[in-house]
Protein backbone atom coordinates (compact mmCIF):
# COMPACT_ATOMS: atom_id res chain seq x y z
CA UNK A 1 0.00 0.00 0.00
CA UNK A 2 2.83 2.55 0.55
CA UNK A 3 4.50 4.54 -2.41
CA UNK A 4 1.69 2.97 -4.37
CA UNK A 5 2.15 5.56 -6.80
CA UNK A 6 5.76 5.33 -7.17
CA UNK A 7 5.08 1.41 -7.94
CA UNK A 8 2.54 2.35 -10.55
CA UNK A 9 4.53 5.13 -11.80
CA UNK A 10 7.59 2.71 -12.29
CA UNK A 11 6.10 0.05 -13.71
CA UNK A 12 4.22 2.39 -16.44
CA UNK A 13 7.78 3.84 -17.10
CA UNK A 14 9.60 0.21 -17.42
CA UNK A 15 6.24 -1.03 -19.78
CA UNK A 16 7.19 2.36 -22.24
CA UNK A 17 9.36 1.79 -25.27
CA UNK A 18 12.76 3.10 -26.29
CA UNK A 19 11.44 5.98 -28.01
CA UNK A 20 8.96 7.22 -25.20
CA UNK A 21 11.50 6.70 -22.55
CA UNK A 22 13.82 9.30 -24.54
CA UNK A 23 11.02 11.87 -24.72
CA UNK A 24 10.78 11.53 -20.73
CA UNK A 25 14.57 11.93 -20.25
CA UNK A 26 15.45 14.54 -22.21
CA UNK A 27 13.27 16.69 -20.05
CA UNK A 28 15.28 15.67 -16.74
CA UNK A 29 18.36 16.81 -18.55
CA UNK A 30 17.16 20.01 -19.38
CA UNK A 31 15.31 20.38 -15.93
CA UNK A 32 18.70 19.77 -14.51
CA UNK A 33 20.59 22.33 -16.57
CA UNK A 34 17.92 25.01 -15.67
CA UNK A 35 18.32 24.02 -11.92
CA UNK A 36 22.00 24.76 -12.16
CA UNK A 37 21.27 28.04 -14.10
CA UNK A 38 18.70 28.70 -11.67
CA UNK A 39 21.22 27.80 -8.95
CA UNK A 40 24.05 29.76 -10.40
CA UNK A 41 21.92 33.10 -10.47
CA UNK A 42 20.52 33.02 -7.06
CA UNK A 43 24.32 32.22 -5.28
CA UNK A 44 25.62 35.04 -7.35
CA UNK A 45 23.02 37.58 -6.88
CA UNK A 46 22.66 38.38 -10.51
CA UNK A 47 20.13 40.70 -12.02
CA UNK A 48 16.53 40.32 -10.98
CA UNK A 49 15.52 39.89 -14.49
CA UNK A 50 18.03 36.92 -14.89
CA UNK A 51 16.86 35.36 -11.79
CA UNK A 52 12.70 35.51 -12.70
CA UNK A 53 13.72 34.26 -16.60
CA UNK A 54 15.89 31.51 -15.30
CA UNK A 55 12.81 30.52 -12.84
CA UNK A 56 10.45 30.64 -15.75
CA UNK A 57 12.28 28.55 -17.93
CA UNK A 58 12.62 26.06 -14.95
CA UNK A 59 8.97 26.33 -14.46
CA UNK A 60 8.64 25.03 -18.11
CA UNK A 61 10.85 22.20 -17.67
CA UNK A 62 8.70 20.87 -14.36
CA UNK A 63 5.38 21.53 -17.07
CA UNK A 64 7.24 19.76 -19.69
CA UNK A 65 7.84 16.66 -17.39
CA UNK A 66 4.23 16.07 -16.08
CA UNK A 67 2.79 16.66 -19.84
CA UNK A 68 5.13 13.58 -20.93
CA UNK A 69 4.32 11.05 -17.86
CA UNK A 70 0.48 12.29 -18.75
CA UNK A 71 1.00 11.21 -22.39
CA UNK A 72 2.75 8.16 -21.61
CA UNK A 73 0.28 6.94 -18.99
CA UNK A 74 -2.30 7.76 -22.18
CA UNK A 75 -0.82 5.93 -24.20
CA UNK A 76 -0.46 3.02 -21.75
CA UNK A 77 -3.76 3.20 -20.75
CA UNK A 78 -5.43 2.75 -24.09
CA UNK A 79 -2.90 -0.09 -24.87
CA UNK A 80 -4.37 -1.82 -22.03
CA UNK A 81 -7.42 -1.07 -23.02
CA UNK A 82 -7.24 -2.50 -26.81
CA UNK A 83 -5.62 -5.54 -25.09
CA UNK A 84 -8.18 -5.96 -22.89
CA UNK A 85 -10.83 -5.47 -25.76
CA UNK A 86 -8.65 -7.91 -28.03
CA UNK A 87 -9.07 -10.97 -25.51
CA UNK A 88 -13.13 -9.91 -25.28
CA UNK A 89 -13.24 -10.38 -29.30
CA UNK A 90 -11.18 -13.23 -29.67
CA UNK A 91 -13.27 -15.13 -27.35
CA UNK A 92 -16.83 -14.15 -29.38
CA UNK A 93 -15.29 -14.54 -32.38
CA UNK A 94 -14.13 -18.22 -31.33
CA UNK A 95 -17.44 -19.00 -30.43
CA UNK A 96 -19.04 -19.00 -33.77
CA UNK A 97 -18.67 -22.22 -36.08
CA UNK A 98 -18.20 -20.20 -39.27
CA UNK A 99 -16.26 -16.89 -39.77
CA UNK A 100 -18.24 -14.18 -39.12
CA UNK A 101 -18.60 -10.57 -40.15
CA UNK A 102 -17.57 -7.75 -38.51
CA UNK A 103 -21.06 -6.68 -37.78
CA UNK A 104 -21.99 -10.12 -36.23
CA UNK A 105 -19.28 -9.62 -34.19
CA UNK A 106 -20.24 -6.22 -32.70
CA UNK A 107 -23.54 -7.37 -31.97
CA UNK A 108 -22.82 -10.35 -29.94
CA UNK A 109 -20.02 -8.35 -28.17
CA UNK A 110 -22.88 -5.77 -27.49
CA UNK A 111 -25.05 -8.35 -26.20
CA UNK A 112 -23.13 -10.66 -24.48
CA UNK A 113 -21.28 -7.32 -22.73
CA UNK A 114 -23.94 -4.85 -22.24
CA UNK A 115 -22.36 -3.38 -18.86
CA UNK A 116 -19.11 -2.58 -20.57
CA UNK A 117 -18.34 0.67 -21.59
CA UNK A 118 -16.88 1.30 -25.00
CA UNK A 119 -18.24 2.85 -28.37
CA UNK A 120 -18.28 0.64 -31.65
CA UNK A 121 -15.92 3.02 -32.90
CA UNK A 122 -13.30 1.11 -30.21
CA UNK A 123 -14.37 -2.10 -31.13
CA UNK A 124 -14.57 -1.88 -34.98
CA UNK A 125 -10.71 -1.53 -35.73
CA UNK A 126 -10.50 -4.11 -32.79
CA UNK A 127 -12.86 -6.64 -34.40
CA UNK A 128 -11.00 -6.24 -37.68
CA UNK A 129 -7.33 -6.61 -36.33
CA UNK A 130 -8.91 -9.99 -34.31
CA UNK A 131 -10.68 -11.32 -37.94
CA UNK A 132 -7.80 -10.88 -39.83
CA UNK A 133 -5.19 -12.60 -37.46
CA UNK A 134 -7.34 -15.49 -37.21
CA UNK A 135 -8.17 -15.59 -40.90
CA UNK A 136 -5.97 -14.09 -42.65
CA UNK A 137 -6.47 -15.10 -46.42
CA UNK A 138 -9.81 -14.07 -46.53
CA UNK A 139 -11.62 -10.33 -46.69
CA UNK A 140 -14.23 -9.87 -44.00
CA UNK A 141 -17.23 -8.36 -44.67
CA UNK A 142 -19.04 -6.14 -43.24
């Protein structure tokens, strides 16, 4: 239960991929740099402009930061999401005895699931994706 969000917040950040893990570092680097620049103009008493820029440029770096760990945890969250949608499908769709359309599919998910919470406009590209892995030499219709 304790640092709960440092545990999710870790495990999001080890679950990114190369590229998103460079977006979210380059950040610290220059939040460091303004630090020292921040730093460097307090200790030496420098000009009062110099002192409120340097702060407002650090300011942007801390903005900068949380806007990337909100856009990862986005993009993690509707990852999970398609995967979780993805198992839903495959199961309906390995339920019928023939292969069926995309529509048939969307129906029985919408019956089957009526609690759940997503718009056919989340489950159509998921549906498609799920028919053409598990036949893949033929065109589904619609």
């Amino acid at each position: 239960m304790r640092h709960r969000f440092v545990r999710t917040l870790l495990r999001e950040l080890f679950g990114t991929t190369g590229w998103e893990k460079l977006v979210l570092i380059l950040p610290f680097v220059v939040l460091i740099l303004d630090l020292h620049i921040f730093h460097y103009s307090m200790v030496n008493k420098l000009q009062l402009s110099i002192i409120i820029s340097s702060g407002f440029v650090l300011t942007l770096s801390i903005v900068e930061i949380i806007a990337a760990l909100g856009e990862i945890n986005e993009h993690l969250s509707h990852a999970k999401k398609y995967s979780s949608l993805e198992s839903m499908v495959t199961k309906v769709v390995t339920q019928f005895n023939h292969e069926p359309t995309v529509r048939q599919v969307v129906e029985k998910i919408s019956s089957e699931y009526p609690g759940e919470r997503f718009s056919r406009y989340e489950l159509y590209p998921v549906v498609c994706d799920v028919l053409n892995n598990i036949f893949p030499n033929k065109k589904n219709k619609r």
